[in-house]
PDB file of N, CA and C in Angstrom:
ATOM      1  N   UNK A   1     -13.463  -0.879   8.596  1.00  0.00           N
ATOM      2  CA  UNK A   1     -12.800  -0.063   7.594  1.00  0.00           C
ATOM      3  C   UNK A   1     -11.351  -0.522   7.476  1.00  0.00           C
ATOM      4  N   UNK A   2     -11.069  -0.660   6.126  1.00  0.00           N
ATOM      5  CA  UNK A   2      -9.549  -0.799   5.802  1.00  0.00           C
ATOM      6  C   UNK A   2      -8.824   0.443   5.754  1.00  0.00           C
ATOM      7  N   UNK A   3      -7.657   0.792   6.524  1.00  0.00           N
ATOM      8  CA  UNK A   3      -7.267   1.652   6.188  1.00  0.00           C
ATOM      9  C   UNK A   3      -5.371   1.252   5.696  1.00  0.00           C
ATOM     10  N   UNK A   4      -4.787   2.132   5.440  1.00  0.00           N
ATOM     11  CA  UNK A   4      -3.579   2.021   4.292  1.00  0.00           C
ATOM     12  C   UNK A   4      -2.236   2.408   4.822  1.00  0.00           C
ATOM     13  N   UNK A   5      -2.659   3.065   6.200  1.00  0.00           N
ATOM     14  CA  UNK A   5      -1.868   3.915   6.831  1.00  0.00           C
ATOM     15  C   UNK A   5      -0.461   3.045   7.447  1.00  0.00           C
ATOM     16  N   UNK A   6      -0.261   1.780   7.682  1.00  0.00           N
ATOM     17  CA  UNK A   6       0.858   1.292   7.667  1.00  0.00           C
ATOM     18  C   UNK A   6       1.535   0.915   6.319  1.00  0.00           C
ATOM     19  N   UNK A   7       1.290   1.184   5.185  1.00  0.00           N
ATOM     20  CA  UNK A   7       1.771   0.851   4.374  1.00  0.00           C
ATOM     21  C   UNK A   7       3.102   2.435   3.983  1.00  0.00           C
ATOM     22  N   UNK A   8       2.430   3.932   4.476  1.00  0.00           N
ATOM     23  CA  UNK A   8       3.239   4.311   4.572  1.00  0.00           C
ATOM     24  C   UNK A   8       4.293   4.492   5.310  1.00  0.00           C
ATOM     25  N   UNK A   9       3.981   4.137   6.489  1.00  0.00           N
ATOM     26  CA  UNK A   9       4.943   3.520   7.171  1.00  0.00           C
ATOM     27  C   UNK A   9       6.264   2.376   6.916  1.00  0.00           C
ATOM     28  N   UNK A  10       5.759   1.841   6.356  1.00  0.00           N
ATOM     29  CA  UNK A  10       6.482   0.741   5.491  1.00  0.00           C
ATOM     30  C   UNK A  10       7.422   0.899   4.528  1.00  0.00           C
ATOM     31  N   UNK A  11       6.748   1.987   3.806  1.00  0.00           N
ATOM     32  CA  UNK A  11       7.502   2.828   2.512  1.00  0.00           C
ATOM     33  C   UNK A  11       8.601   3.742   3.254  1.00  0.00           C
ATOM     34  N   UNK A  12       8.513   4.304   4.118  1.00  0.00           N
ATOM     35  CA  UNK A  12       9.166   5.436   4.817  1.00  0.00           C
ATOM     36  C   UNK A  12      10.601   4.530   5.518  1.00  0.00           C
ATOM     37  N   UNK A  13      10.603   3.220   6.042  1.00  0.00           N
ATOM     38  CA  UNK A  13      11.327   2.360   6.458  1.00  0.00           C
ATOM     39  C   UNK A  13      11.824   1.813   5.721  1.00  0.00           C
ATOM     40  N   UNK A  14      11.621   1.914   4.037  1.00  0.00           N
ATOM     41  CA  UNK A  14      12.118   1.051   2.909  1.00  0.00           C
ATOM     42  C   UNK A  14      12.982   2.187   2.441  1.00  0.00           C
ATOM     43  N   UNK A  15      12.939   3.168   2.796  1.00  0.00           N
ATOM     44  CA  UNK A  15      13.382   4.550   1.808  1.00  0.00           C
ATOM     45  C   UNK A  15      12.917   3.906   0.186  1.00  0.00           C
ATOM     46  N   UNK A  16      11.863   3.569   0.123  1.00  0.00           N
ATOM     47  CA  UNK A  16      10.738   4.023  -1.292  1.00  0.00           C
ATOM     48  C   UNK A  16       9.900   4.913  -1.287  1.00  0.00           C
ATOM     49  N   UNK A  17      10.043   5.451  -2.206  1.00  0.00           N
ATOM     50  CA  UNK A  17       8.847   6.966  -2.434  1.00  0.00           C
ATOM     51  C   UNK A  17       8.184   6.208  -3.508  1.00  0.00           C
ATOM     52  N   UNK A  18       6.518   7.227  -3.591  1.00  0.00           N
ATOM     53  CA  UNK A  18       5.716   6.426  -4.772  1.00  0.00           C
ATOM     54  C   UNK A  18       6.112   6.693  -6.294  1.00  0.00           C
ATOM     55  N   UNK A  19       7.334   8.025  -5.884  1.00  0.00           N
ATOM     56  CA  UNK A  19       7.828   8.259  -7.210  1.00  0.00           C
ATOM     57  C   UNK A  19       8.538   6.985  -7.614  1.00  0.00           C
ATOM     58  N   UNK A  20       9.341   6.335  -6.836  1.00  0.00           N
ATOM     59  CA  UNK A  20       9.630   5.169  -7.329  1.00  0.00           C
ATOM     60  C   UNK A  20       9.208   3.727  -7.102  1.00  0.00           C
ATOM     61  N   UNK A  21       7.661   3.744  -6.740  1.00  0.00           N
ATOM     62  CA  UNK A  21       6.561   3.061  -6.881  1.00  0.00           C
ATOM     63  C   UNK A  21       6.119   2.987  -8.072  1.00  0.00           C
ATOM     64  N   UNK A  22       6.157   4.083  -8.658  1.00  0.00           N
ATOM     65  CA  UNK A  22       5.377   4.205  -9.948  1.00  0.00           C
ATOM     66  C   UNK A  22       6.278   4.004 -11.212  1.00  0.00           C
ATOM     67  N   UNK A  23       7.573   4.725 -10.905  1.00  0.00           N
ATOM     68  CA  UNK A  23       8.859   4.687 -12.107  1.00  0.00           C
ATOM     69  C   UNK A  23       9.425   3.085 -11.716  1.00  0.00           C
ATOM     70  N   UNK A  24       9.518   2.511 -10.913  1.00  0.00           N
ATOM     71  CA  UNK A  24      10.403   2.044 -10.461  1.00  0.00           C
ATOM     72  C   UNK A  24       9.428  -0.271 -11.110  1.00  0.00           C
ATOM     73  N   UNK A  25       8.471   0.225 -10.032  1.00  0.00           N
ATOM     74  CA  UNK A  25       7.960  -1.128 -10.062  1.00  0.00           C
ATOM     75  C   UNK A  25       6.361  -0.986 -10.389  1.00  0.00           C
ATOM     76  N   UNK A  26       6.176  -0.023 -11.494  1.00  0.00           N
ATOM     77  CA  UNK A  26       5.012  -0.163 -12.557  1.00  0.00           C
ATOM     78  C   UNK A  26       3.519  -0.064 -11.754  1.00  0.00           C
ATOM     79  N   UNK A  27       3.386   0.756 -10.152  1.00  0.00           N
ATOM     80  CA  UNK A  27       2.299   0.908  -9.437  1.00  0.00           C
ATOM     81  C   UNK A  27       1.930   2.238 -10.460  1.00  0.00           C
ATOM     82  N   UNK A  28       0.555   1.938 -10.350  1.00  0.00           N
ATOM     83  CA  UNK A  28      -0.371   3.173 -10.557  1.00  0.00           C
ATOM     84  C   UNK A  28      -0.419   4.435 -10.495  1.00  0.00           C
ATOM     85  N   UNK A  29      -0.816   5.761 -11.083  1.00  0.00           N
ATOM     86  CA  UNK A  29      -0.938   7.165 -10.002  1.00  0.00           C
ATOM     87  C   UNK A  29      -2.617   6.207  -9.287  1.00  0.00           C
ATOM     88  N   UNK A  30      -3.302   6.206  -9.942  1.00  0.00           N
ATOM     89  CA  UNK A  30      -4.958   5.529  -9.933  1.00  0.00           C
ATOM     90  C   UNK A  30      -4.800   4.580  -8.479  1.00  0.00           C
ATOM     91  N   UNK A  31      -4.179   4.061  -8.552  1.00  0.00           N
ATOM     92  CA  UNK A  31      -3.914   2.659  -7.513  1.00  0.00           C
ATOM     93  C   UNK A  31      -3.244   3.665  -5.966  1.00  0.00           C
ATOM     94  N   UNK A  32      -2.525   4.353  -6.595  1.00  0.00           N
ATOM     95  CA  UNK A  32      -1.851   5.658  -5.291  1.00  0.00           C
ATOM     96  C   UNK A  32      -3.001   6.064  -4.854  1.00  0.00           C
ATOM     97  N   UNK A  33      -3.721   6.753  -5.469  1.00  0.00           N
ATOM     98  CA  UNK A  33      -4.763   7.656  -5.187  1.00  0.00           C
ATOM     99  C   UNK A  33      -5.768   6.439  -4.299  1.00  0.00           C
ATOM    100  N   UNK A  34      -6.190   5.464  -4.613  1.00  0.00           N
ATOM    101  CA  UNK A  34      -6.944   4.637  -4.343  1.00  0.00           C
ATOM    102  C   UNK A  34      -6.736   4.364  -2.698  1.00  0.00           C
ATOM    103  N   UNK A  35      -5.381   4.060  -2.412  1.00  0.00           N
ATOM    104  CA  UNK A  35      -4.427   3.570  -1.421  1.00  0.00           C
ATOM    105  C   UNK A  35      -4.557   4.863  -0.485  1.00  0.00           C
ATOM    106  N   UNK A  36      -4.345   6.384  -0.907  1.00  0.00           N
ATOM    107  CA  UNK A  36      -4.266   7.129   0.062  1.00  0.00           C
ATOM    108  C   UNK A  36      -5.821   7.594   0.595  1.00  0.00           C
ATOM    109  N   UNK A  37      -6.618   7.063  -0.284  1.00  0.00           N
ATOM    110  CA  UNK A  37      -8.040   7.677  -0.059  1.00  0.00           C
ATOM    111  C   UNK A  37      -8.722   6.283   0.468  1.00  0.00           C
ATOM    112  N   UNK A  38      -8.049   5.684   0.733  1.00  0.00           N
ATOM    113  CA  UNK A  38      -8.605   4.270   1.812  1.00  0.00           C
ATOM    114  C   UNK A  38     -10.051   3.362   1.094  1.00  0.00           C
ATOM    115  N   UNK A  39      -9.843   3.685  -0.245  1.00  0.00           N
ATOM    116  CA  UNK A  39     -10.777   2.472  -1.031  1.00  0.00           C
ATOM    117  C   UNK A  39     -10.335   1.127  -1.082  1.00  0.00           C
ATOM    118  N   UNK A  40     -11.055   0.276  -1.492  1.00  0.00           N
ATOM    119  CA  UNK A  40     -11.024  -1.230  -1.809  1.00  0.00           C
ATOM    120  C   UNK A  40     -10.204  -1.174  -2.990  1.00  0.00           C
ATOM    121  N   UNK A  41      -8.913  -2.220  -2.978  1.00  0.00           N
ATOM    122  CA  UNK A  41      -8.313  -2.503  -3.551  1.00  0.00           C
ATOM    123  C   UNK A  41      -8.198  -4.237  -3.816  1.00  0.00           C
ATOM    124  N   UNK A  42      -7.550  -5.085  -4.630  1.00  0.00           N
ATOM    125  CA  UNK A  42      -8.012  -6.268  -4.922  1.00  0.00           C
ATOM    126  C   UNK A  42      -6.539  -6.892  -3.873  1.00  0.00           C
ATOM    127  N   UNK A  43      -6.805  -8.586  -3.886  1.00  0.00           N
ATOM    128  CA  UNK A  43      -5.714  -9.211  -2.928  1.00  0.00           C
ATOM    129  C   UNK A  43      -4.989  -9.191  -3.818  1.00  0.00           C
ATOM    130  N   UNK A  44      -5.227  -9.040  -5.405  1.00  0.00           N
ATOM    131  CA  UNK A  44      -3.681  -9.446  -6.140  1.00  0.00           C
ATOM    132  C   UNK A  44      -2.691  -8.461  -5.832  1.00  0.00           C
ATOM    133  N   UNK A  45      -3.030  -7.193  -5.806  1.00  0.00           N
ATOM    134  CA  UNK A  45      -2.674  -5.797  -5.730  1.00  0.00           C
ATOM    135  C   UNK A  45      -1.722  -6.023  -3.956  1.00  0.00           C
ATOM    136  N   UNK A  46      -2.853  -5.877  -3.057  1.00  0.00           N
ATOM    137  CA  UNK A  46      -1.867  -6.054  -2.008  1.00  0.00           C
ATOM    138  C   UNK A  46      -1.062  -7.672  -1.989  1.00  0.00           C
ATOM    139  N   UNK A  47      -0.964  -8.475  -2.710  1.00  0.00           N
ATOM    140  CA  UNK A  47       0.230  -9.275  -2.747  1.00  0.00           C
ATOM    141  C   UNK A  47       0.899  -8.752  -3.690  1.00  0.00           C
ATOM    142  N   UNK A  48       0.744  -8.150  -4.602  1.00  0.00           N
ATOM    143  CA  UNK A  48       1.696  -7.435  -5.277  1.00  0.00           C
ATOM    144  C   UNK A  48       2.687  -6.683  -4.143  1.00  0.00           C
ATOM    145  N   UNK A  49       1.932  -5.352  -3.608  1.00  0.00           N
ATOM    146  CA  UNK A  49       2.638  -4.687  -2.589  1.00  0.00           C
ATOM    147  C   UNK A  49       3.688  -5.289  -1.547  1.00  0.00           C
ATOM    148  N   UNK A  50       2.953  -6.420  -1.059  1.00  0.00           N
ATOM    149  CA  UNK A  50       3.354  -7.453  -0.142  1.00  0.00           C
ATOM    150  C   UNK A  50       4.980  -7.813  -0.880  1.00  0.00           C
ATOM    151  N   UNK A  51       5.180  -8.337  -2.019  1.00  0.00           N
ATOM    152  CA  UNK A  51       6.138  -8.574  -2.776  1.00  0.00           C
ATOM    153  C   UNK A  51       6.951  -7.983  -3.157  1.00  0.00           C
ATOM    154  N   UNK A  52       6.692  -6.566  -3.384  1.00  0.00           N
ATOM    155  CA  UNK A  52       7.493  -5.438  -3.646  1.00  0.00           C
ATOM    156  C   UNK A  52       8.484  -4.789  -2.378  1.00  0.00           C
ATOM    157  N   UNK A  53       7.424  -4.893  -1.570  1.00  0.00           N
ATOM    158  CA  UNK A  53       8.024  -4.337   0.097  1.00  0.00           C
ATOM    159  C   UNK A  53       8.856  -5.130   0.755  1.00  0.00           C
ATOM    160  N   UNK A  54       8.547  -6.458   0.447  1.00  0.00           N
ATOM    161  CA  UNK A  54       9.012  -8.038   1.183  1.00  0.00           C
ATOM    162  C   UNK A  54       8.076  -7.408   2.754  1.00  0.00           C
ATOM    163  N   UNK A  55       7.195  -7.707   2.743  1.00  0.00           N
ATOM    164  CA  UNK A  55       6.830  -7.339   4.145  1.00  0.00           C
ATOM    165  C   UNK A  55       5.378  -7.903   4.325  1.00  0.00           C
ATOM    166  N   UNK A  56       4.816  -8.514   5.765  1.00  0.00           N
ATOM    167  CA  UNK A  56       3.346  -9.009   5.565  1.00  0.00           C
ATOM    168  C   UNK A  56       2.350  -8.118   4.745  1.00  0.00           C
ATOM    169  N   UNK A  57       1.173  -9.045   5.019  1.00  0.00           N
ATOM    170  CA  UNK A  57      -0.011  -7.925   5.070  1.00  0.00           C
ATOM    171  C   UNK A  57      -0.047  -6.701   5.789  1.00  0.00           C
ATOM    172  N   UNK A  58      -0.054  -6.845   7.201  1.00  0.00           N
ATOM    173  CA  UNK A  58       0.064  -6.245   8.195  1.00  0.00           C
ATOM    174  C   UNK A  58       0.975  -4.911   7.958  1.00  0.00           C
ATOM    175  N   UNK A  59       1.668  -5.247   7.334  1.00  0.00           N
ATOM    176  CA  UNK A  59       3.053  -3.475   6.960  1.00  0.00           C
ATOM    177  C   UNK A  59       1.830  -2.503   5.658  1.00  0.00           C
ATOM    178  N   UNK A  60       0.870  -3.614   5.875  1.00  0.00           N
ATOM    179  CA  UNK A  60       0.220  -2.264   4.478  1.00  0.00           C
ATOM    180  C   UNK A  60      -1.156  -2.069   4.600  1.00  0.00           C
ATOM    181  N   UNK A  61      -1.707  -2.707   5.330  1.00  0.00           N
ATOM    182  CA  UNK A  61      -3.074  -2.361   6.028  1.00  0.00           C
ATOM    183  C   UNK A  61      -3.282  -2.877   7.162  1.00  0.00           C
ATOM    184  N   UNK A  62      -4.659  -2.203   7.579  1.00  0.00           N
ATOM    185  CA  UNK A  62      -5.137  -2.257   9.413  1.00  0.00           C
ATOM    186  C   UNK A  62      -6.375  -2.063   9.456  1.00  0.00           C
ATOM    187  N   UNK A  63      -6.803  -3.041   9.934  1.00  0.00           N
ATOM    188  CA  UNK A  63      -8.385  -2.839   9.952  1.00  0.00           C
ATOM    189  C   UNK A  63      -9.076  -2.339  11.206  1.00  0.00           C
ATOM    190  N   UNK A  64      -9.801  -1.925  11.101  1.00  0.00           N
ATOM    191  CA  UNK A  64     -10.462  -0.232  12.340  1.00  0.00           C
ATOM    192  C   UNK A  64     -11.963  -1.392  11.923  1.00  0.00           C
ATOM    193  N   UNK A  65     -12.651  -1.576  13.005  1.00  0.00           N
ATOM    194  CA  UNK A  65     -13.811  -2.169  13.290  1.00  0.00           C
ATOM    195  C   UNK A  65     -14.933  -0.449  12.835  1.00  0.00           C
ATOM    196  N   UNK A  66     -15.635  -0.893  12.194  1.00  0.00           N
ATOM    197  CA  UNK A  66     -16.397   0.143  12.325  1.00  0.00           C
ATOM    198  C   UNK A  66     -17.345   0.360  13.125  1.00  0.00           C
ATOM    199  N   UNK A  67     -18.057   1.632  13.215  1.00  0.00           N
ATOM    200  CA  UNK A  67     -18.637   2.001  14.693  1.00  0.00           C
ATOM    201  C   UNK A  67     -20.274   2.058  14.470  1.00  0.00           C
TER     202      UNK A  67
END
């Protein structure tokens, strides 16, 4: 399982909110929602993120082996 949960982490260390995720650098509500509810999202998207944050992969997802 992918999960998303360092990415808020990431955001919280950037002082970015998704309010200015969304106003700011043209992210989604759809793509938010997607991100907090731990669906599949595409690599362009997290290199997007990746680019926005300046930060690896790793600052925006974590993968949990499933059981």
């Amino acid at each position: 399982m992918i999960s998303y949960e360092p990415l808020y982490k990431t955001l919280k260390s950037r002082n970015i909110s998704t309010y200015k995720l969304i106003n700011q650098y043209g992210i989604s509500r759809s793509l938010l929602d997607r991100l907090k509810h731990n669906k599949p999202i595409s690599t362009v998207t997290l290199n997007d993120l990746c680019n926005i944050l300046h930060c690896k992969v790793e600052d925006v997802i974590l993968f949990i082996e499933d059981k």
